[in-house]
PDB file of N, CA and C in Angstrom:
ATOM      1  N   UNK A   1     130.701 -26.396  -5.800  1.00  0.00           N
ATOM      2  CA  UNK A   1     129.583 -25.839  -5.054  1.00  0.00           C
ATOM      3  C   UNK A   1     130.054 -24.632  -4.263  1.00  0.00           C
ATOM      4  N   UNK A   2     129.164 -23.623  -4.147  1.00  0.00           N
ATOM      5  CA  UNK A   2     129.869 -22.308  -3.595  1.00  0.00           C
ATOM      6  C   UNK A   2     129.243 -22.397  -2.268  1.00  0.00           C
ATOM      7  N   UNK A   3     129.457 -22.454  -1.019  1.00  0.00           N
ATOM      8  CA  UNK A   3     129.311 -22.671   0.029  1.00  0.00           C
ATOM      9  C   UNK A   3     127.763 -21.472   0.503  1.00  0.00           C
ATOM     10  N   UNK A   4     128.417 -20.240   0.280  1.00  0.00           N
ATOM     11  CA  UNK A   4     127.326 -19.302   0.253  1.00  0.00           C
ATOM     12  C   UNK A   4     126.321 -19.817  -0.875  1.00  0.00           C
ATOM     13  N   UNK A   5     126.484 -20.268  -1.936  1.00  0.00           N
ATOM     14  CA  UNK A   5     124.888 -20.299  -2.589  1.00  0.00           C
ATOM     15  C   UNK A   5     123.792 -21.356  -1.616  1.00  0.00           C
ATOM     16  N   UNK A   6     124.438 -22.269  -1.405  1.00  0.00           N
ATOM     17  CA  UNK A   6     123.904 -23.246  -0.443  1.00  0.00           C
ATOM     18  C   UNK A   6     122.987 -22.581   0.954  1.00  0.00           C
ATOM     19  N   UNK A   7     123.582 -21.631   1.430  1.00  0.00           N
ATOM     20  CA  UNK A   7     123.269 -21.387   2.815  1.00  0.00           C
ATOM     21  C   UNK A   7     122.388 -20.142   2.071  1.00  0.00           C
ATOM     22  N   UNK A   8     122.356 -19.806   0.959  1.00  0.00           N
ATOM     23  CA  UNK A   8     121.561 -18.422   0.736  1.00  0.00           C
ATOM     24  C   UNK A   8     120.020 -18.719   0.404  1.00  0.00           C
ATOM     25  N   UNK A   9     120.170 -19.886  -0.404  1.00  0.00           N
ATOM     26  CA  UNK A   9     119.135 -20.491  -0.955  1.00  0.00           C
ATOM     27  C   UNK A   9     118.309 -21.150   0.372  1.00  0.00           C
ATOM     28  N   UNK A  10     118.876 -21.828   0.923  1.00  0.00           N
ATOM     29  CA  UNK A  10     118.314 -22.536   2.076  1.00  0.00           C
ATOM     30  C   UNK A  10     117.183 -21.466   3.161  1.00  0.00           C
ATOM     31  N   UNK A  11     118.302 -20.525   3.422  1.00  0.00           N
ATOM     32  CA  UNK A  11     117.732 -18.910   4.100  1.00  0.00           C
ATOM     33  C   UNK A  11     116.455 -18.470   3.595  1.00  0.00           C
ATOM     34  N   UNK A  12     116.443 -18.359   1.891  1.00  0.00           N
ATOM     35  CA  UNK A  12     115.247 -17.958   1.037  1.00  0.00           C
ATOM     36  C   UNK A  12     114.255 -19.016   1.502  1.00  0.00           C
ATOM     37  N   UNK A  13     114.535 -20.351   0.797  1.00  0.00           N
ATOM     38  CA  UNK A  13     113.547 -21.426   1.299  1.00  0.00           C
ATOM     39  C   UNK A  13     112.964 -21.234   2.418  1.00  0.00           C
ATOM     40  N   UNK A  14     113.883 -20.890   3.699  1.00  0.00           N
ATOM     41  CA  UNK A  14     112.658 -20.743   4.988  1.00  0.00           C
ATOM     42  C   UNK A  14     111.936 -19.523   4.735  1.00  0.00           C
ATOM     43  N   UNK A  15     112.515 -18.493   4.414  1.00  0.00           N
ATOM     44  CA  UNK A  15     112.210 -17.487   4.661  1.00  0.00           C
ATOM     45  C   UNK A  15     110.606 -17.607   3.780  1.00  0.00           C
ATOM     46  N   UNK A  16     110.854 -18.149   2.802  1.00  0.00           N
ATOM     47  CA  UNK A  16     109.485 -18.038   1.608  1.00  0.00           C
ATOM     48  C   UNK A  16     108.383 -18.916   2.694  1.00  0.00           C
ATOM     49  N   UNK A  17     109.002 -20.033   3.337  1.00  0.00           N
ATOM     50  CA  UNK A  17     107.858 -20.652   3.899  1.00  0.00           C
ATOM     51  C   UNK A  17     107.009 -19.862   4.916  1.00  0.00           C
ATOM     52  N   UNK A  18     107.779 -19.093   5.331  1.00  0.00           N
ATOM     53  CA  UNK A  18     107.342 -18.010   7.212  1.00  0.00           C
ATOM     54  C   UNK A  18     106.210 -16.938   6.429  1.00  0.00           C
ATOM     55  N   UNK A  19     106.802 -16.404   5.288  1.00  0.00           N
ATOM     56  CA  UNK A  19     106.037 -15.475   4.308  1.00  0.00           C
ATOM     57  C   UNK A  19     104.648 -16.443   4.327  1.00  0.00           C
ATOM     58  N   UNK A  20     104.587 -17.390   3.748  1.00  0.00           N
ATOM     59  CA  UNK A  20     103.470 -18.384   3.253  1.00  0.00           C
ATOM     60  C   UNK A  20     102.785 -18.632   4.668  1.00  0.00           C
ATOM     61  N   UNK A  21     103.207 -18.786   5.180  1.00  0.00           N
ATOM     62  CA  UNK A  21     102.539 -18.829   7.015  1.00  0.00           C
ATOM     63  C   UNK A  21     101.400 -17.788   7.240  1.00  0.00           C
ATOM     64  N   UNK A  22     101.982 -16.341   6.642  1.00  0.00           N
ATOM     65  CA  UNK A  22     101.842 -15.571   7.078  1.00  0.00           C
ATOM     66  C   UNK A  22     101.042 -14.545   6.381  1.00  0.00           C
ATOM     67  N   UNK A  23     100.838 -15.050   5.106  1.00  0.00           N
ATOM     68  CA  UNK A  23      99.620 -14.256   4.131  1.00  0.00           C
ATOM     69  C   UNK A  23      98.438 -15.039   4.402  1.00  0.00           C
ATOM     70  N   UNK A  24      97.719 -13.922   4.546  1.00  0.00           N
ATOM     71  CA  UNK A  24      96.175 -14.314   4.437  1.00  0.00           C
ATOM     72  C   UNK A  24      95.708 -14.689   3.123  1.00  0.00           C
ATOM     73  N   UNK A  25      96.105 -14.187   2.101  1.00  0.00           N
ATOM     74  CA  UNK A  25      95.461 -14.019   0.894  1.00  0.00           C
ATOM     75  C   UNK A  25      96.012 -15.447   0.268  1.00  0.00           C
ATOM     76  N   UNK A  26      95.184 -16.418   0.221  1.00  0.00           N
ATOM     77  CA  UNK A  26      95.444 -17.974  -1.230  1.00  0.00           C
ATOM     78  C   UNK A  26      96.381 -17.522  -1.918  1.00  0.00           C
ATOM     79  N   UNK A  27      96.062 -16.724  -2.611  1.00  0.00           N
ATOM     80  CA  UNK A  27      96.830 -16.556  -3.742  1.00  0.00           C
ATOM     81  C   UNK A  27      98.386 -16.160  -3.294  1.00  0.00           C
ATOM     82  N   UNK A  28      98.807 -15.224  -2.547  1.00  0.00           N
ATOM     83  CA  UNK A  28      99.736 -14.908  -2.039  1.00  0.00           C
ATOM     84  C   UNK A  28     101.045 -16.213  -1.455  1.00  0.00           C
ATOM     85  N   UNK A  29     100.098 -16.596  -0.979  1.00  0.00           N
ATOM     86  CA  UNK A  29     100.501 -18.010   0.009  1.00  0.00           C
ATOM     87  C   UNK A  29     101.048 -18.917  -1.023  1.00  0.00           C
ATOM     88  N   UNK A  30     100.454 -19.584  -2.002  1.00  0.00           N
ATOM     89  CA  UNK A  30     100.491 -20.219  -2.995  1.00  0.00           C
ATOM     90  C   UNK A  30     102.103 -20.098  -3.737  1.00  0.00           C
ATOM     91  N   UNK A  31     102.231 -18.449  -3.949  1.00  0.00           N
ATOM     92  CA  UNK A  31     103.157 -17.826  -4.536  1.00  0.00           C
ATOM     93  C   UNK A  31     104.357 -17.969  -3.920  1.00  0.00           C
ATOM     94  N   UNK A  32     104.444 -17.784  -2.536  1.00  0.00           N
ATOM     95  CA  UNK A  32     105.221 -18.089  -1.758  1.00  0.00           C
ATOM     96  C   UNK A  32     106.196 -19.431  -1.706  1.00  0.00           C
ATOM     97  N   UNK A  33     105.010 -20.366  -1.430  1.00  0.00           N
ATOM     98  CA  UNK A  33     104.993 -22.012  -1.346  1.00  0.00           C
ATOM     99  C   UNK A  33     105.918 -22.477  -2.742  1.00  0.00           C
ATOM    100  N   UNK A  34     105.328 -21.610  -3.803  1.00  0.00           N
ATOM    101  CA  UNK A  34     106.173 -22.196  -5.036  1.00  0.00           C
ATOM    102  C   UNK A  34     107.699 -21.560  -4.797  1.00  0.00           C
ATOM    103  N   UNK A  35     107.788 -20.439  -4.507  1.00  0.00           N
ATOM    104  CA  UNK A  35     109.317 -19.984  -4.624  1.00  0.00           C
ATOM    105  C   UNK A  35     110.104 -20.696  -3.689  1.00  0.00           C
ATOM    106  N   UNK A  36     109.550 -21.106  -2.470  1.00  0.00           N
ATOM    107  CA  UNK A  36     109.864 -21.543  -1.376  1.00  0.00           C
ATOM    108  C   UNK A  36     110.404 -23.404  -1.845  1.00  0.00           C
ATOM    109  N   UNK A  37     109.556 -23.982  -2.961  1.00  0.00           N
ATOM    110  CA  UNK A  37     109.690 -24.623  -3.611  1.00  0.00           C
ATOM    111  C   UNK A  37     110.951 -25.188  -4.989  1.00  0.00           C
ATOM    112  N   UNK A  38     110.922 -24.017  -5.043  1.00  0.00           N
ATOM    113  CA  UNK A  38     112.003 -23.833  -6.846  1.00  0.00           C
ATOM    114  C   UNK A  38     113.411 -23.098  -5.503  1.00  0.00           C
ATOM    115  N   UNK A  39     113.688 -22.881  -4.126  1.00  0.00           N
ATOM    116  CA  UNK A  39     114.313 -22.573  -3.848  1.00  0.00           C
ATOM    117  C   UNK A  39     115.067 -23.867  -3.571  1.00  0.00           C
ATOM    118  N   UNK A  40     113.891 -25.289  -2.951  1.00  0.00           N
ATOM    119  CA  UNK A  40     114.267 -26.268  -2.306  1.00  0.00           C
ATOM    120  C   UNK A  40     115.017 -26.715  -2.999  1.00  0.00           C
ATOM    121  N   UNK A  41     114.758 -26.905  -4.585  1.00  0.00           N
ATOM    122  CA  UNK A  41     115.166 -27.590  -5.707  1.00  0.00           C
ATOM    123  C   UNK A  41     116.832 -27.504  -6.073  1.00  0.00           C
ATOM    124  N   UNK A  42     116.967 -26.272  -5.647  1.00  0.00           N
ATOM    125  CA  UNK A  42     118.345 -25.300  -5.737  1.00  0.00           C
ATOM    126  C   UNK A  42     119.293 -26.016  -4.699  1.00  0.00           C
ATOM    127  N   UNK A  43     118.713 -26.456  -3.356  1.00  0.00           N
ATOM    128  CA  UNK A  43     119.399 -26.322  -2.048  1.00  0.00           C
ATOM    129  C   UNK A  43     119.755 -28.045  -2.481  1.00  0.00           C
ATOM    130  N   UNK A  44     118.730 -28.754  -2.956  1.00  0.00           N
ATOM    131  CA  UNK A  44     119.455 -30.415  -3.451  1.00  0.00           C
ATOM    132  C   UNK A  44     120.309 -30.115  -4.356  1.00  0.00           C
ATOM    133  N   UNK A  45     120.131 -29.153  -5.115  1.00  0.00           N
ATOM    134  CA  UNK A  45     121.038 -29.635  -6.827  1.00  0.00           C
ATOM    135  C   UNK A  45     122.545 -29.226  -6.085  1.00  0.00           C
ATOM    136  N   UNK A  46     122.970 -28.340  -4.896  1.00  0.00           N
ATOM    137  CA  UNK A  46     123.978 -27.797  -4.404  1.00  0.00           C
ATOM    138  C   UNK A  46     124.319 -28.847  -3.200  1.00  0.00           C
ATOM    139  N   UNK A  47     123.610 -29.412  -2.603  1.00  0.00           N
ATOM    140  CA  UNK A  47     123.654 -30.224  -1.548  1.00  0.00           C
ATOM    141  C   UNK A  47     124.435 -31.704  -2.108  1.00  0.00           C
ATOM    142  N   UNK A  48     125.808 -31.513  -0.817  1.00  0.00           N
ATOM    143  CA  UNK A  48     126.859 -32.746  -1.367  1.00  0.00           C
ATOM    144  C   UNK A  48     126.218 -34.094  -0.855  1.00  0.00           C
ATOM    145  N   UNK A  49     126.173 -35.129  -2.113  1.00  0.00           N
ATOM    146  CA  UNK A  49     125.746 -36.310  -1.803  1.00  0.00           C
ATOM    147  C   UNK A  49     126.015 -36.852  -0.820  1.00  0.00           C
ATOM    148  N   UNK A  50     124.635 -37.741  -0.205  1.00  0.00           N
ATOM    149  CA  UNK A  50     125.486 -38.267   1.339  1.00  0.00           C
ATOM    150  C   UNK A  50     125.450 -39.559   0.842  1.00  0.00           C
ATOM    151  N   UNK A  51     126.348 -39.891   2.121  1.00  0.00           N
ATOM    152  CA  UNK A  51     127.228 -41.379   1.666  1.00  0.00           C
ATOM    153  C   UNK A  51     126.325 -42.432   2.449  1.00  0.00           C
ATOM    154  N   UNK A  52     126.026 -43.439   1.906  1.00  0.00           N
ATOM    155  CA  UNK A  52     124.938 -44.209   2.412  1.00  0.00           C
ATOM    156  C   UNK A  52     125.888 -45.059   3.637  1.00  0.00           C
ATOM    157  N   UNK A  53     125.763 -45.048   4.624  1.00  0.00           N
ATOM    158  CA  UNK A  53     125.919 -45.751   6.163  1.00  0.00           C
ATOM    159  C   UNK A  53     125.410 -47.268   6.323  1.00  0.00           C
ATOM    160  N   UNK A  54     126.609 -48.226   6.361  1.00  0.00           N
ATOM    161  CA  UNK A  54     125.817 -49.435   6.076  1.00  0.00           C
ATOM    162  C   UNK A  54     126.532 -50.079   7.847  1.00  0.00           C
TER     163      UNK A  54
END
């Protein structure tokens, strides 16, 4: 896992959500929400498994 892809992707993810906040236009917003989405997807597939705490 490359330490920067983790923290870059994560950055995008908010960043797409603040965008989506912040368009008026449905459609825009929508667009956002999905990238903001396919970014999240990125930030698990890179994100080190946590260890379950018993």
């Amino acid at each position: 896992m490359e330490r920067n892809d983790y923290h870059y992707f994560r950055q995008r993810e908010q960043d797409e959500r603040a965008y989506a906040e912040k368009a008026q236009d449905l459609t825009a917003r929508r667009a956002h929400l999905d990238m903001a989405e396919r970014y999240a997807e990125r930030v698990r597939t890179l994100a080190p498994p946590v260890a379950n705490a018993i």
